[in-house]
PDB file of N, CA and C in Angstrom:
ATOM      1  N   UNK A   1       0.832  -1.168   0.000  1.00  0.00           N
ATOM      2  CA  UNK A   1       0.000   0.000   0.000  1.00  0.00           C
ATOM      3  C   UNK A   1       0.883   1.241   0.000  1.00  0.00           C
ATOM      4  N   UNK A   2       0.883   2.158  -0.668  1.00  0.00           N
ATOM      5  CA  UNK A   2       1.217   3.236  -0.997  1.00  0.00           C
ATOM      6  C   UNK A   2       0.635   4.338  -0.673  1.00  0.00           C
ATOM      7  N   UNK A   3       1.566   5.497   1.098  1.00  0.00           N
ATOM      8  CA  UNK A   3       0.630   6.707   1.417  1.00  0.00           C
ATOM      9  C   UNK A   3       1.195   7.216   0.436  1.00  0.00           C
ATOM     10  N   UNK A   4      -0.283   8.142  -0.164  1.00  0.00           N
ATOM     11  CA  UNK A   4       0.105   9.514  -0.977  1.00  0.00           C
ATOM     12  C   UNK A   4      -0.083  10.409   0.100  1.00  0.00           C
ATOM     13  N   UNK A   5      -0.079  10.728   1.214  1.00  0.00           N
ATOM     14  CA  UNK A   5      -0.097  11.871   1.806  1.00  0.00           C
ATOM     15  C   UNK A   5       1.288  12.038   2.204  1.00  0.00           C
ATOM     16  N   UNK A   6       1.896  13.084   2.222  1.00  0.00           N
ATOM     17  CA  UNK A   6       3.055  13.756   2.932  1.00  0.00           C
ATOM     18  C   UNK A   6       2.937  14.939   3.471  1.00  0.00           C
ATOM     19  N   UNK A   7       3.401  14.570   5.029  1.00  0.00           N
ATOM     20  CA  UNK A   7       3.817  15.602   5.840  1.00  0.00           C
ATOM     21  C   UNK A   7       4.552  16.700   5.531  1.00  0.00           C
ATOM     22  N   UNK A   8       4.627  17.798   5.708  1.00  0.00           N
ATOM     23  CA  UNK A   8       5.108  18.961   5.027  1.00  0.00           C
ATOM     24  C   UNK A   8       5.896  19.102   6.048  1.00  0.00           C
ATOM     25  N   UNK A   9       6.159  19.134   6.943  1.00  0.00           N
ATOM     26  CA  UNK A   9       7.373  19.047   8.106  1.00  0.00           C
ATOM     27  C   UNK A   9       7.779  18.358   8.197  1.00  0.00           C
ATOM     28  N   UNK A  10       7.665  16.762   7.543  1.00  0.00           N
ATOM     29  CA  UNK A  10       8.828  15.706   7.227  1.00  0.00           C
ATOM     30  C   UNK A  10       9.432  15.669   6.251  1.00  0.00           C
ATOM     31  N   UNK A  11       8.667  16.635   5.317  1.00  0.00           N
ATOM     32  CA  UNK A  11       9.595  16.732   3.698  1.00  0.00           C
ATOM     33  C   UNK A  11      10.574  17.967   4.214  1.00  0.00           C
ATOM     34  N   UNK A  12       9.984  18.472   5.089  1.00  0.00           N
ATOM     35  CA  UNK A  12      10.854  19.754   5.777  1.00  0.00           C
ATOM     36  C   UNK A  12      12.165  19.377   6.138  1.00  0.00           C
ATOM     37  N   UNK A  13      12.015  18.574   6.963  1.00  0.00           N
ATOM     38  CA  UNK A  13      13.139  17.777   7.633  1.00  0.00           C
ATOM     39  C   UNK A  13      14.343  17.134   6.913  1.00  0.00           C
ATOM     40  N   UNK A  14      13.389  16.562   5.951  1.00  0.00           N
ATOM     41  CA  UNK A  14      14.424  15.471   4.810  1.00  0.00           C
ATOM     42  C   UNK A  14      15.104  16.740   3.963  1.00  0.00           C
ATOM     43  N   UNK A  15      14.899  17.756   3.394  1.00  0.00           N
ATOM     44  CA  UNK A  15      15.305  18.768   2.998  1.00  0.00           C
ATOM     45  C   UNK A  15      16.129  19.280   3.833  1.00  0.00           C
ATOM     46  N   UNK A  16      16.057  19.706   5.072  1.00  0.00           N
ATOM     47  CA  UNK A  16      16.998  20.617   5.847  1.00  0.00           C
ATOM     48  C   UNK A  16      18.108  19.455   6.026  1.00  0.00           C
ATOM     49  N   UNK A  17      17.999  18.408   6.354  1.00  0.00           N
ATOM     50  CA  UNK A  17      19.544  17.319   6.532  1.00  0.00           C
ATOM     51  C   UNK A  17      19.843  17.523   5.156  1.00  0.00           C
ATOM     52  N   UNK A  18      19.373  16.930   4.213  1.00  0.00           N
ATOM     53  CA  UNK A  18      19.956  16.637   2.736  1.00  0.00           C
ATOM     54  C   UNK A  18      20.931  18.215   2.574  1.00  0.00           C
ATOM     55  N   UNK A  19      20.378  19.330   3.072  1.00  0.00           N
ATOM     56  CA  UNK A  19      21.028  20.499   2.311  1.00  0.00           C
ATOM     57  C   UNK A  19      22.243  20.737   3.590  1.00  0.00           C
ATOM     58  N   UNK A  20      21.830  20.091   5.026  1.00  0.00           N
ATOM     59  CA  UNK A  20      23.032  20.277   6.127  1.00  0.00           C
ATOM     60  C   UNK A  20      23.925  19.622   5.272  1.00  0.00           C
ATOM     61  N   UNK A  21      23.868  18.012   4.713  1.00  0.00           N
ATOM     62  CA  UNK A  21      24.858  16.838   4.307  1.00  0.00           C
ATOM     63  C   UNK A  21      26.021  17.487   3.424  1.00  0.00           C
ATOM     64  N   UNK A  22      25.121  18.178   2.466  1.00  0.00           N
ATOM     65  CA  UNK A  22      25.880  18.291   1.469  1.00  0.00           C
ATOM     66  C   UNK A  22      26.861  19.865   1.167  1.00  0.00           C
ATOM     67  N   UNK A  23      26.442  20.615   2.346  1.00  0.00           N
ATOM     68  CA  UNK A  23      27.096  21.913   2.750  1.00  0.00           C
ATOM     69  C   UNK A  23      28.199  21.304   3.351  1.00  0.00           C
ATOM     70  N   UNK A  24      28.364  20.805   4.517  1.00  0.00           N
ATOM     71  CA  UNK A  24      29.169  19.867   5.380  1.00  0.00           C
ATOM     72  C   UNK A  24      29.703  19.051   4.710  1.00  0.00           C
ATOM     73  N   UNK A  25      29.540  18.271   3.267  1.00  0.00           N
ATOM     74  CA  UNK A  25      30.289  17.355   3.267  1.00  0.00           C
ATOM     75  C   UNK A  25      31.085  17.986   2.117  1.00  0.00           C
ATOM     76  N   UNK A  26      30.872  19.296   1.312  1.00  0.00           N
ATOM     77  CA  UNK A  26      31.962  19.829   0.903  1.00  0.00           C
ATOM     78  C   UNK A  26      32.827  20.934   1.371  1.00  0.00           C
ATOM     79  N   UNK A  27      32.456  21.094   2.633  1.00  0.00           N
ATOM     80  CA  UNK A  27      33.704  22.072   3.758  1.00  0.00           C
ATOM     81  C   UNK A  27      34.650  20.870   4.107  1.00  0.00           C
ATOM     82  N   UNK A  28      33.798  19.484   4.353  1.00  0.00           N
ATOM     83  CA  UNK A  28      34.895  19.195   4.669  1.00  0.00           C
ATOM     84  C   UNK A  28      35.675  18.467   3.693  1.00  0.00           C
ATOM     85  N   UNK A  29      35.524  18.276   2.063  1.00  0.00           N
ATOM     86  CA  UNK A  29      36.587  18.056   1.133  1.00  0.00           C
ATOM     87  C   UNK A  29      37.352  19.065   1.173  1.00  0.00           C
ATOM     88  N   UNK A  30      36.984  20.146   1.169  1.00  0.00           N
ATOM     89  CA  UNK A  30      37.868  21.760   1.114  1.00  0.00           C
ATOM     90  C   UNK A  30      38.814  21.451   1.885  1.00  0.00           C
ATOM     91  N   UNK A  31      38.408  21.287   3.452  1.00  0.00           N
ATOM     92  CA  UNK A  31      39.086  21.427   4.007  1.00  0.00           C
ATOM     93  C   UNK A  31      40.526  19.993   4.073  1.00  0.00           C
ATOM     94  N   UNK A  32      40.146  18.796   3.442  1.00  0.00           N
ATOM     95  CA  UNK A  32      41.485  17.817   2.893  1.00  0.00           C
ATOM     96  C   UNK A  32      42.012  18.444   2.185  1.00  0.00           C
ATOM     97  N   UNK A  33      41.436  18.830   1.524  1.00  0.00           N
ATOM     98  CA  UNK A  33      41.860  19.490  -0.298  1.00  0.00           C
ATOM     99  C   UNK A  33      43.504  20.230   0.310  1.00  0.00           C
ATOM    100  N   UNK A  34      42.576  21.451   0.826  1.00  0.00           N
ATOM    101  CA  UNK A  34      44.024  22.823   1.167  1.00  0.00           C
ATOM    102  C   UNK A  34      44.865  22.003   2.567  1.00  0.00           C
ATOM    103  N   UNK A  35      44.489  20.914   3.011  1.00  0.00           N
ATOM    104  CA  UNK A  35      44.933  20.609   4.404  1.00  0.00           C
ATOM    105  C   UNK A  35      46.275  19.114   3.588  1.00  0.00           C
ATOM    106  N   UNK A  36      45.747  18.625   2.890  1.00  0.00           N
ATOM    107  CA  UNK A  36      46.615  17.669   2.570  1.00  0.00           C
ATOM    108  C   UNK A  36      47.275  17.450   0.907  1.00  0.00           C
ATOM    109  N   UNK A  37      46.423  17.819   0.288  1.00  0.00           N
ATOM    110  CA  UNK A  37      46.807  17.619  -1.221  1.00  0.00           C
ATOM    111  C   UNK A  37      47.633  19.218  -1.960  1.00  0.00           C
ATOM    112  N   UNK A  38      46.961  19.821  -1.591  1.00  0.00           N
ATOM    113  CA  UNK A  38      47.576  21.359  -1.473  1.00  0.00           C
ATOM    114  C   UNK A  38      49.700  21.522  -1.633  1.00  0.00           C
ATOM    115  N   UNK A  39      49.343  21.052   0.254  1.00  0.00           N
ATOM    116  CA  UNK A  39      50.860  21.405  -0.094  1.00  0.00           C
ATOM    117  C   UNK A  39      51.764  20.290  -0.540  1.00  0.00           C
ATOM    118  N   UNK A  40      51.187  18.713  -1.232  1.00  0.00           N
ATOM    119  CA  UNK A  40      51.857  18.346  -1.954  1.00  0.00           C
ATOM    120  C   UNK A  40      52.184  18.410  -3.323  1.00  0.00           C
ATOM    121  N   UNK A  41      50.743  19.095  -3.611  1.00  0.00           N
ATOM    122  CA  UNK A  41      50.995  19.932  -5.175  1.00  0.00           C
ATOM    123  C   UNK A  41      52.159  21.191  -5.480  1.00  0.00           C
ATOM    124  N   UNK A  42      52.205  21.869  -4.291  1.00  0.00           N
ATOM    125  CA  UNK A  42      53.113  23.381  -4.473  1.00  0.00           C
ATOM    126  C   UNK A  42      54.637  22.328  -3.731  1.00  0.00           C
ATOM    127  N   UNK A  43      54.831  21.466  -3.332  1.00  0.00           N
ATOM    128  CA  UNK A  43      56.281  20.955  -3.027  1.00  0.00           C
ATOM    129  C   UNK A  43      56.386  20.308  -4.667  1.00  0.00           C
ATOM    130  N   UNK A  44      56.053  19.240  -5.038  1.00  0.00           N
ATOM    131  CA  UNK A  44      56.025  18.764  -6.499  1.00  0.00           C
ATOM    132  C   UNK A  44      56.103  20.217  -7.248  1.00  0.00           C
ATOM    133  N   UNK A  45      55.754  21.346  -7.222  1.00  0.00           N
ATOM    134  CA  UNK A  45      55.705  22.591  -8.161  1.00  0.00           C
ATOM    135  C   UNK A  45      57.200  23.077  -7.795  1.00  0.00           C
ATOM    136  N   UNK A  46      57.074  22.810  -6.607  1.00  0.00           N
ATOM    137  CA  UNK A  46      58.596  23.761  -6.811  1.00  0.00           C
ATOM    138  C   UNK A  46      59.993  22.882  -7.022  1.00  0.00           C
ATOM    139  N   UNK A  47      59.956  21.414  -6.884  1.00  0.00           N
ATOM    140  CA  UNK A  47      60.515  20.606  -7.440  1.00  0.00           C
ATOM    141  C   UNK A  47      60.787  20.680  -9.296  1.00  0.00           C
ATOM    142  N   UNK A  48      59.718  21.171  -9.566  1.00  0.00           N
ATOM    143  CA  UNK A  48      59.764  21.057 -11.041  1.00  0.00           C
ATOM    144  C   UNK A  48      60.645  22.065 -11.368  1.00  0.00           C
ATOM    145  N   UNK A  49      60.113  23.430 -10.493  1.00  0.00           N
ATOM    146  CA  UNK A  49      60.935  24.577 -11.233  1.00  0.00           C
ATOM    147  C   UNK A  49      62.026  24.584 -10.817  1.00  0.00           C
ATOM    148  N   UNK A  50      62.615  23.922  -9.960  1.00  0.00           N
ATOM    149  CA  UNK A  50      63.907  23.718  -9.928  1.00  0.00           C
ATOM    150  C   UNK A  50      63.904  22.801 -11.167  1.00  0.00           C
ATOM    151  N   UNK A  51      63.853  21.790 -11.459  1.00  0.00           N
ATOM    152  CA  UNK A  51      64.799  21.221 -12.666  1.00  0.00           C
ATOM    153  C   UNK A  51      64.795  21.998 -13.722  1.00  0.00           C
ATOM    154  N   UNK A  52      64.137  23.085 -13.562  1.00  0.00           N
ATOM    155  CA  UNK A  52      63.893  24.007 -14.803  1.00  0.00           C
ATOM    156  C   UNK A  52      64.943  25.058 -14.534  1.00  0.00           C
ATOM    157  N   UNK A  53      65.187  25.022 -13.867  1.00  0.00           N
ATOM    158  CA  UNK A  53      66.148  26.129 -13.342  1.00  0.00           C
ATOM    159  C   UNK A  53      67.699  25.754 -13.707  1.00  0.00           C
ATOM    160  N   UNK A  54      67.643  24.304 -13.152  1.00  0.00           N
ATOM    161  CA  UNK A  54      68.684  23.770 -13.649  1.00  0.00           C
ATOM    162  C   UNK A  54      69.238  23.668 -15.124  1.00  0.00           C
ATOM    163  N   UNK A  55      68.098  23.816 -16.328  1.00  0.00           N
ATOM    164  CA  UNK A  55      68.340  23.121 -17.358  1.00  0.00           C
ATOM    165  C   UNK A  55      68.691  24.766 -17.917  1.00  0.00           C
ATOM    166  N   UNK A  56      68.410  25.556 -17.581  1.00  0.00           N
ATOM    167  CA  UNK A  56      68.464  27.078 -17.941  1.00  0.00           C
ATOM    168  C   UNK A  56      69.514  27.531 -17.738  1.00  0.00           C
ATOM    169  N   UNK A  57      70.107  26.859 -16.493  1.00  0.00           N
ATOM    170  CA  UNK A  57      71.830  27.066 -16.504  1.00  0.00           C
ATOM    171  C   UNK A  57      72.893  26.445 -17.204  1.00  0.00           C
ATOM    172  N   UNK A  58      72.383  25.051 -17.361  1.00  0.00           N
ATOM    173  CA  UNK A  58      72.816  24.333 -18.603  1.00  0.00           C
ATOM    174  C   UNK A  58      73.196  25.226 -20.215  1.00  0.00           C
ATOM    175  N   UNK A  59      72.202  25.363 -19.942  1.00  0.00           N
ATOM    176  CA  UNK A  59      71.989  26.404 -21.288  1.00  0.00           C
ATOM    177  C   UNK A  59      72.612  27.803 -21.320  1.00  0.00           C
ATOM    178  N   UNK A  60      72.714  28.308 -20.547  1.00  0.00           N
ATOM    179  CA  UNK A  60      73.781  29.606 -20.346  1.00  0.00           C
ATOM    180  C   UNK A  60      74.799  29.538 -20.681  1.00  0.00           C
ATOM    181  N   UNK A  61      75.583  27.899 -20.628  1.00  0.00           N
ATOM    182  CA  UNK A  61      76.743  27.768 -20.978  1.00  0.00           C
ATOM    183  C   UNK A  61      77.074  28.035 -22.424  1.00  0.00           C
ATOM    184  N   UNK A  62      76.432  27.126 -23.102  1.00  0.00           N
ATOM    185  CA  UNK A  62      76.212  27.437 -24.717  1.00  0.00           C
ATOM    186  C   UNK A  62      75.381  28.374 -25.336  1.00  0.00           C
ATOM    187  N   UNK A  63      75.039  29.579 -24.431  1.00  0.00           N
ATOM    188  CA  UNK A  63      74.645  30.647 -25.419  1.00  0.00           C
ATOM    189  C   UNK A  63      75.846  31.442 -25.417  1.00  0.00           C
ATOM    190  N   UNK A  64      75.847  32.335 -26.281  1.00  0.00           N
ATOM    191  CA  UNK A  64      77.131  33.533 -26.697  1.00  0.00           C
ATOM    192  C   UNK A  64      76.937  34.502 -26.262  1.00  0.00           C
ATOM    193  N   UNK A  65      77.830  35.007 -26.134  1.00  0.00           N
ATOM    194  CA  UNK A  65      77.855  36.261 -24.688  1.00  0.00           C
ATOM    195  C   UNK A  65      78.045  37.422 -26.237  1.00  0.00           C
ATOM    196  N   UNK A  66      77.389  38.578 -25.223  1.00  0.00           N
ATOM    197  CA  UNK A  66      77.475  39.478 -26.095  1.00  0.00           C
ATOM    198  C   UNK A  66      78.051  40.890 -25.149  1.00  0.00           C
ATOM    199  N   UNK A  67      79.150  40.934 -25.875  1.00  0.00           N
ATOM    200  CA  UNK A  67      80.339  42.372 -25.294  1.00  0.00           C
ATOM    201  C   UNK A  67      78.722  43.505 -25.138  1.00  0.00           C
ATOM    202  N   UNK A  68      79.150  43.596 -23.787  1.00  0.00           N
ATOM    203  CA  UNK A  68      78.148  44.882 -23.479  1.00  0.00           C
ATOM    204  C   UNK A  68      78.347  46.304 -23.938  1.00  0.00           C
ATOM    205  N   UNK A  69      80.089  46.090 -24.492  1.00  0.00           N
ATOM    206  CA  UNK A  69      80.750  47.909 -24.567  1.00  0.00           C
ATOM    207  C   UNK A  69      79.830  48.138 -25.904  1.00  0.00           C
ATOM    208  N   UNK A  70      79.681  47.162 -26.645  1.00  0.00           N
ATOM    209  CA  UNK A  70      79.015  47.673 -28.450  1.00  0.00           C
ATOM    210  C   UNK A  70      78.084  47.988 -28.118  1.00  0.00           C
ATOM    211  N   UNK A  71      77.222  47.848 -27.245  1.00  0.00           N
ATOM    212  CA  UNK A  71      75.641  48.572 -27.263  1.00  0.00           C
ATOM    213  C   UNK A  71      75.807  49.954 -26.191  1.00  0.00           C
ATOM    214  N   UNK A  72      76.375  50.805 -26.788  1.00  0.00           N
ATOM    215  CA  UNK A  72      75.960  51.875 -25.960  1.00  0.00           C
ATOM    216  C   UNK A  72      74.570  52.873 -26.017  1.00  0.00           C
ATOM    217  N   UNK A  73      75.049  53.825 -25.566  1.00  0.00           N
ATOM    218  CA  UNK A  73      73.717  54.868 -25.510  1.00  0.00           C
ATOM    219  C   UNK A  73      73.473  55.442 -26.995  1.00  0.00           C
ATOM    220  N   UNK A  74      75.040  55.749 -27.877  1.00  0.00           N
ATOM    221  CA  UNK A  74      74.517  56.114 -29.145  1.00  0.00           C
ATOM    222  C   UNK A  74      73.987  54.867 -29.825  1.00  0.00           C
ATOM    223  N   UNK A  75      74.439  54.168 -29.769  1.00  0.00           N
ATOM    224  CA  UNK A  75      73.818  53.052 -30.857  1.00  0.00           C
ATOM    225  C   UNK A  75      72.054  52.911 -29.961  1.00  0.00           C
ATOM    226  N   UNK A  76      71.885  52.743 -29.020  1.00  0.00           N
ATOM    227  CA  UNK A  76      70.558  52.735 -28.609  1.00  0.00           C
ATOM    228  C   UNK A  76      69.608  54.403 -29.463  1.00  0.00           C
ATOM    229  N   UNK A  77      70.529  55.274 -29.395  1.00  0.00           N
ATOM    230  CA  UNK A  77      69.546  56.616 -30.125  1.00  0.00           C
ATOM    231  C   UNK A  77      69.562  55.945 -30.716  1.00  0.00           C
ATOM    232  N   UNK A  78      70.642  56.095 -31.590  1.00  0.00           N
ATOM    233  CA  UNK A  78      70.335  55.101 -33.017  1.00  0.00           C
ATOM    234  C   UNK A  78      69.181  54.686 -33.920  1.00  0.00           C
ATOM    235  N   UNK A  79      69.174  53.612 -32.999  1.00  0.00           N
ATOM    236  CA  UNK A  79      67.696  52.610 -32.795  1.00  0.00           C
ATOM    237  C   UNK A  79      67.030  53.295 -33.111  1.00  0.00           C
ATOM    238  N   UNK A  80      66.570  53.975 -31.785  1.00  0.00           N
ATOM    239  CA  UNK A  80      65.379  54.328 -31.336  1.00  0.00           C
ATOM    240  C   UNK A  80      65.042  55.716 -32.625  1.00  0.00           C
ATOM    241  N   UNK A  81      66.018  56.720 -33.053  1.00  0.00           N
ATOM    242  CA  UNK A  81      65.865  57.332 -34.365  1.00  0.00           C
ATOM    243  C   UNK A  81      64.914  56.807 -35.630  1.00  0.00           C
ATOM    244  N   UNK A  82      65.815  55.484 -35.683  1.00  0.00           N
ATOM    245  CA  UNK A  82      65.336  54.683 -36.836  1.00  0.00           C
ATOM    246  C   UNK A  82      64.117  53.709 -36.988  1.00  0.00           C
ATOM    247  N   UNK A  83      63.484  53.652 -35.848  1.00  0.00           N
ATOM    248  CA  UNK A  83      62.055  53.166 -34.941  1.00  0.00           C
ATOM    249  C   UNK A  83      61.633  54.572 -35.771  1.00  0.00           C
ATOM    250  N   UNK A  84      61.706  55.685 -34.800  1.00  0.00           N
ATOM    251  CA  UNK A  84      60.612  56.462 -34.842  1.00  0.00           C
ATOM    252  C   UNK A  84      60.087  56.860 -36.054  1.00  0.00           C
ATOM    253  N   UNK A  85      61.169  56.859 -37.580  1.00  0.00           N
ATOM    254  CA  UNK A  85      61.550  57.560 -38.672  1.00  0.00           C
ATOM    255  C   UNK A  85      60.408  56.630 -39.443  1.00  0.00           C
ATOM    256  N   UNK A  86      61.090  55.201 -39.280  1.00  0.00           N
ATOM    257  CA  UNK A  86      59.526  53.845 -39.697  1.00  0.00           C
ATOM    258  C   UNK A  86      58.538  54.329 -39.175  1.00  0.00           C
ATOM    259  N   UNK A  87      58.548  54.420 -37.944  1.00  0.00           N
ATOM    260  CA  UNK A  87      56.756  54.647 -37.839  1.00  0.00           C
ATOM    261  C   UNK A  87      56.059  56.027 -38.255  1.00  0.00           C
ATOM    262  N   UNK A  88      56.950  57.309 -38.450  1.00  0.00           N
ATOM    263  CA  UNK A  88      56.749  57.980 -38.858  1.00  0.00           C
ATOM    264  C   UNK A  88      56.153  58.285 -40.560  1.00  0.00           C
ATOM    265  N   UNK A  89      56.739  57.720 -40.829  1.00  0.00           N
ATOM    266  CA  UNK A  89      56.483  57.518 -42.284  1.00  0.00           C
ATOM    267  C   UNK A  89      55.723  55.896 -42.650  1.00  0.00           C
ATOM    268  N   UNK A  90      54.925  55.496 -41.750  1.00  0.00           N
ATOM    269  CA  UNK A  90      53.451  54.717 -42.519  1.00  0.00           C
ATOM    270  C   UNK A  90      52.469  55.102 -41.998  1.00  0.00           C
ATOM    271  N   UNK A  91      52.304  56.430 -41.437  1.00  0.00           N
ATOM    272  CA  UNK A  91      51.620  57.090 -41.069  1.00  0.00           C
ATOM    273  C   UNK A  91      51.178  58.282 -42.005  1.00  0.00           C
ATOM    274  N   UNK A  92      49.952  58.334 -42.721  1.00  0.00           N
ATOM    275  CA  UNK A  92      49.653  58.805 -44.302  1.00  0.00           C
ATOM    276  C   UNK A  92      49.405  60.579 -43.542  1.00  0.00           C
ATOM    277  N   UNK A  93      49.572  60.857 -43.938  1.00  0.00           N
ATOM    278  CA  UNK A  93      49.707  62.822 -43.774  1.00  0.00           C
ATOM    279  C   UNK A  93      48.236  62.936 -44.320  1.00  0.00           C
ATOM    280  N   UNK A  94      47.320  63.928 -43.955  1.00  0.00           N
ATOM    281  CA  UNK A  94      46.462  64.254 -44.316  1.00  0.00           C
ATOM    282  C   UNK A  94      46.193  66.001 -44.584  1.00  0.00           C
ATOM    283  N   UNK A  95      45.517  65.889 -45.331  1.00  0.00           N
ATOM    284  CA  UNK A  95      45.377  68.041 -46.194  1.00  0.00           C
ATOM    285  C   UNK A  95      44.709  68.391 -45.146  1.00  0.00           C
ATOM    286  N   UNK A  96      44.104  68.476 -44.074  1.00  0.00           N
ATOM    287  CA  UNK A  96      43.620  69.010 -43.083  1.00  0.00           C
ATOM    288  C   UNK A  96      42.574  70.109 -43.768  1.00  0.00           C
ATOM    289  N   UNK A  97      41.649  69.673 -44.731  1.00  0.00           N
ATOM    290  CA  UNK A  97      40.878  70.329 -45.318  1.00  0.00           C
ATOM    291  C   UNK A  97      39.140  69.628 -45.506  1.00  0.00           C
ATOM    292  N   UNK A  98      38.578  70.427 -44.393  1.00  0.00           N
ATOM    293  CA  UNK A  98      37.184  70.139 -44.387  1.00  0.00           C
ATOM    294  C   UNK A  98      36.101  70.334 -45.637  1.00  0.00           C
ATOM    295  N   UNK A  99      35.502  69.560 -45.830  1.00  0.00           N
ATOM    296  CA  UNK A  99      34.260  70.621 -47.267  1.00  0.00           C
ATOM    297  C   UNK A  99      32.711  69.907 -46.096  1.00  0.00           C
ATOM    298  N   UNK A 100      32.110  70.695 -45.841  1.00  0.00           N
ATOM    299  CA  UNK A 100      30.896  70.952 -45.602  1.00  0.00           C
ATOM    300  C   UNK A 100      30.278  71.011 -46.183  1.00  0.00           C
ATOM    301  N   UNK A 101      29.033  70.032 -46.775  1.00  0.00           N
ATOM    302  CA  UNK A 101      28.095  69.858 -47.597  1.00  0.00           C
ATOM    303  C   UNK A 101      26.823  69.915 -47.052  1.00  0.00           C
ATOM    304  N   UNK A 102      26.017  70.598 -47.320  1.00  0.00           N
ATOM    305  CA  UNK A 102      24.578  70.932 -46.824  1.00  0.00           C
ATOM    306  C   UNK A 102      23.881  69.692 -47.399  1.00  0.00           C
ATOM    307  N   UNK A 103      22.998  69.194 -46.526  1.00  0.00           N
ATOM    308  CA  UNK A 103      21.779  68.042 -47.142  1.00  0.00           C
ATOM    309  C   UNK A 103      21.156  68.951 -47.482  1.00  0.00           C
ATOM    310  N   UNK A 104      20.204  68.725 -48.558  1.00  0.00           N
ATOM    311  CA  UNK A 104      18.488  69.356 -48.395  1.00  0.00           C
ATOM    312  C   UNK A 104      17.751  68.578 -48.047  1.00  0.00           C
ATOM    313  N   UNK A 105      16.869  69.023 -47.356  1.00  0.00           N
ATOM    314  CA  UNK A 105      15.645  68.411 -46.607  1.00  0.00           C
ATOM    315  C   UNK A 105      14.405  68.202 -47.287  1.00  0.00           C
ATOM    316  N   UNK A 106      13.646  67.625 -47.373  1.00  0.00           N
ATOM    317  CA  UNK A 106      12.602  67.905 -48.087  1.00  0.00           C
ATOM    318  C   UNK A 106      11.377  68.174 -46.916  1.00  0.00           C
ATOM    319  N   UNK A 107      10.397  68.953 -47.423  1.00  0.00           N
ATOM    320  CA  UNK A 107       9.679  69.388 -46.117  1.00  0.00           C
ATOM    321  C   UNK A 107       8.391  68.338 -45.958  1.00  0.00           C
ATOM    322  N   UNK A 108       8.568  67.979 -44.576  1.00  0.00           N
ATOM    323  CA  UNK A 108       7.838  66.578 -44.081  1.00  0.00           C
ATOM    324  C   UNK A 108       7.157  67.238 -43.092  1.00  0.00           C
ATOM    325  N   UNK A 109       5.289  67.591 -42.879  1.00  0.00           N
ATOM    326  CA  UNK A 109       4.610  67.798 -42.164  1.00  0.00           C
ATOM    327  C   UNK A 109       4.711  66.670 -40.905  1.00  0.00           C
ATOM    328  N   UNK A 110       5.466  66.086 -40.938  1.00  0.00           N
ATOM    329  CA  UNK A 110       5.426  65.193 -39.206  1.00  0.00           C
ATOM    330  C   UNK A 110       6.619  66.078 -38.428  1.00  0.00           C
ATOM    331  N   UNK A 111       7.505  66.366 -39.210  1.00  0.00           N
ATOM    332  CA  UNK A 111       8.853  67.480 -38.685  1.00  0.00           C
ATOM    333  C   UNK A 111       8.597  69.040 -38.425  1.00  0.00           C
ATOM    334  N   UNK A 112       7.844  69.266 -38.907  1.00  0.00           N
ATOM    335  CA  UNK A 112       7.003  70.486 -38.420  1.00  0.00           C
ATOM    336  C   UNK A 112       6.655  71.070 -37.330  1.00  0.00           C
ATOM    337  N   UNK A 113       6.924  71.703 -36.907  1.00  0.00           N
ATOM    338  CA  UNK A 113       7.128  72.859 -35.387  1.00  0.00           C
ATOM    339  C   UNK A 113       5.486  73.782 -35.342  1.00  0.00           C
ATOM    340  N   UNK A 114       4.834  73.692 -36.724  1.00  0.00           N
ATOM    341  CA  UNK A 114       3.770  74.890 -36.576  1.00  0.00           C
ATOM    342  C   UNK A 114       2.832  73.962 -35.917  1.00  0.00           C
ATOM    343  N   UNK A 115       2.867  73.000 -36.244  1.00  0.00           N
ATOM    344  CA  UNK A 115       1.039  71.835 -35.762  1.00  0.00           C
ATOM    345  C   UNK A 115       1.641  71.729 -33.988  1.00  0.00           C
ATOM    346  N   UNK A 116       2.340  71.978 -33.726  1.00  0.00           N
ATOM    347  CA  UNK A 116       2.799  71.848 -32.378  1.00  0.00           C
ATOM    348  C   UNK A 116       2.341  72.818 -31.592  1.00  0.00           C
ATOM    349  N   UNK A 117       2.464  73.796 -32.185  1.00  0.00           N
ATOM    350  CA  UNK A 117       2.308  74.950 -31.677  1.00  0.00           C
ATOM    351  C   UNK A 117       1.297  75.750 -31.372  1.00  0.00           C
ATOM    352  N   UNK A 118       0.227  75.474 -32.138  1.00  0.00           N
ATOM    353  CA  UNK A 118      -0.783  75.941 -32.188  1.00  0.00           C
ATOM    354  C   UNK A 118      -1.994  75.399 -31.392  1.00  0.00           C
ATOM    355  N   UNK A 119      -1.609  74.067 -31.227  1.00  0.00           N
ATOM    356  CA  UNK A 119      -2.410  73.190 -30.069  1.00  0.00           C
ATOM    357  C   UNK A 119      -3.334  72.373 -31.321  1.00  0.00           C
ATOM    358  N   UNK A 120      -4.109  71.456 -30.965  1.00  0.00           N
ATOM    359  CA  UNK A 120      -5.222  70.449 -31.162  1.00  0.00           C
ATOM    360  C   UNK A 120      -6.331  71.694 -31.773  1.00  0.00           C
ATOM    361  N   UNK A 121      -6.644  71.736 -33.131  1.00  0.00           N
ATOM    362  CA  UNK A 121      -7.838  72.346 -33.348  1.00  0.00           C
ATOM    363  C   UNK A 121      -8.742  71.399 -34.500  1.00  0.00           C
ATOM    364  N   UNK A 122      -8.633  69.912 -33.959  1.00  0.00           N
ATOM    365  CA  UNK A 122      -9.125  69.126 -34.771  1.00  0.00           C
ATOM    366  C   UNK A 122     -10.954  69.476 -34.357  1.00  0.00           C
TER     367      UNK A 122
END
């Protein structure tokens, strides 16, 4: 036999645990999460960037050094001259000359200021 009646303060009930359960039962994954898995993820992270660190020094060895005296301040104007001169010039110059052209209107009784004005003499 099957009640169809339900208590509205037992569906109350079953609702307020179900929504306690499941508030509570993800504070407390959170709280494993940042309490145990956390800081074995950021130790493994910084493990990594060390071998990365390592392999970057590796590599320092066989890159080519470059004499710091050749890059001075003139050769940086330089540059920076020959930057500005490019960008200067793909930049199109314009005649700085306006022409103002009048529309004509054609005259439209809905645009009209007099029927406004005069009030309702329908």
């Amino acid at each position: 036999m099957i009640l169809l009646y339900n208590d509205p303060i037992e569906e109350g009930y079953v609702i307020l645990i179900t929504g306690l359960l499941i508030v509570f039962g993800g504070l407390i994954l959170l709280t494993i999460f940042f309490k145990y898995a956390l800081p074995v993820m950021l130790d493994a992270y910084i493990a990594l960037k060390q071998i990365g660190v390592k392999k970057e020094k590796e590599l320092e060895i066989s890159k080519p050094k470059v004499d710091k005296r050749e890059f001075t301040g003139e050769v940086t104007a330089a540059i920076s001259v020959a930057i500005h001169m490019y960008l200067k010039k793909q930049h199109d110059e314009e005649n700085a000359v306006l022409t103002i052209k009048q529309a004509r209107k054609l005259y439209s009784p809905w645009s009209s200021k007099i029927y406004g004005t005069q009030g309702n003499r329908l």
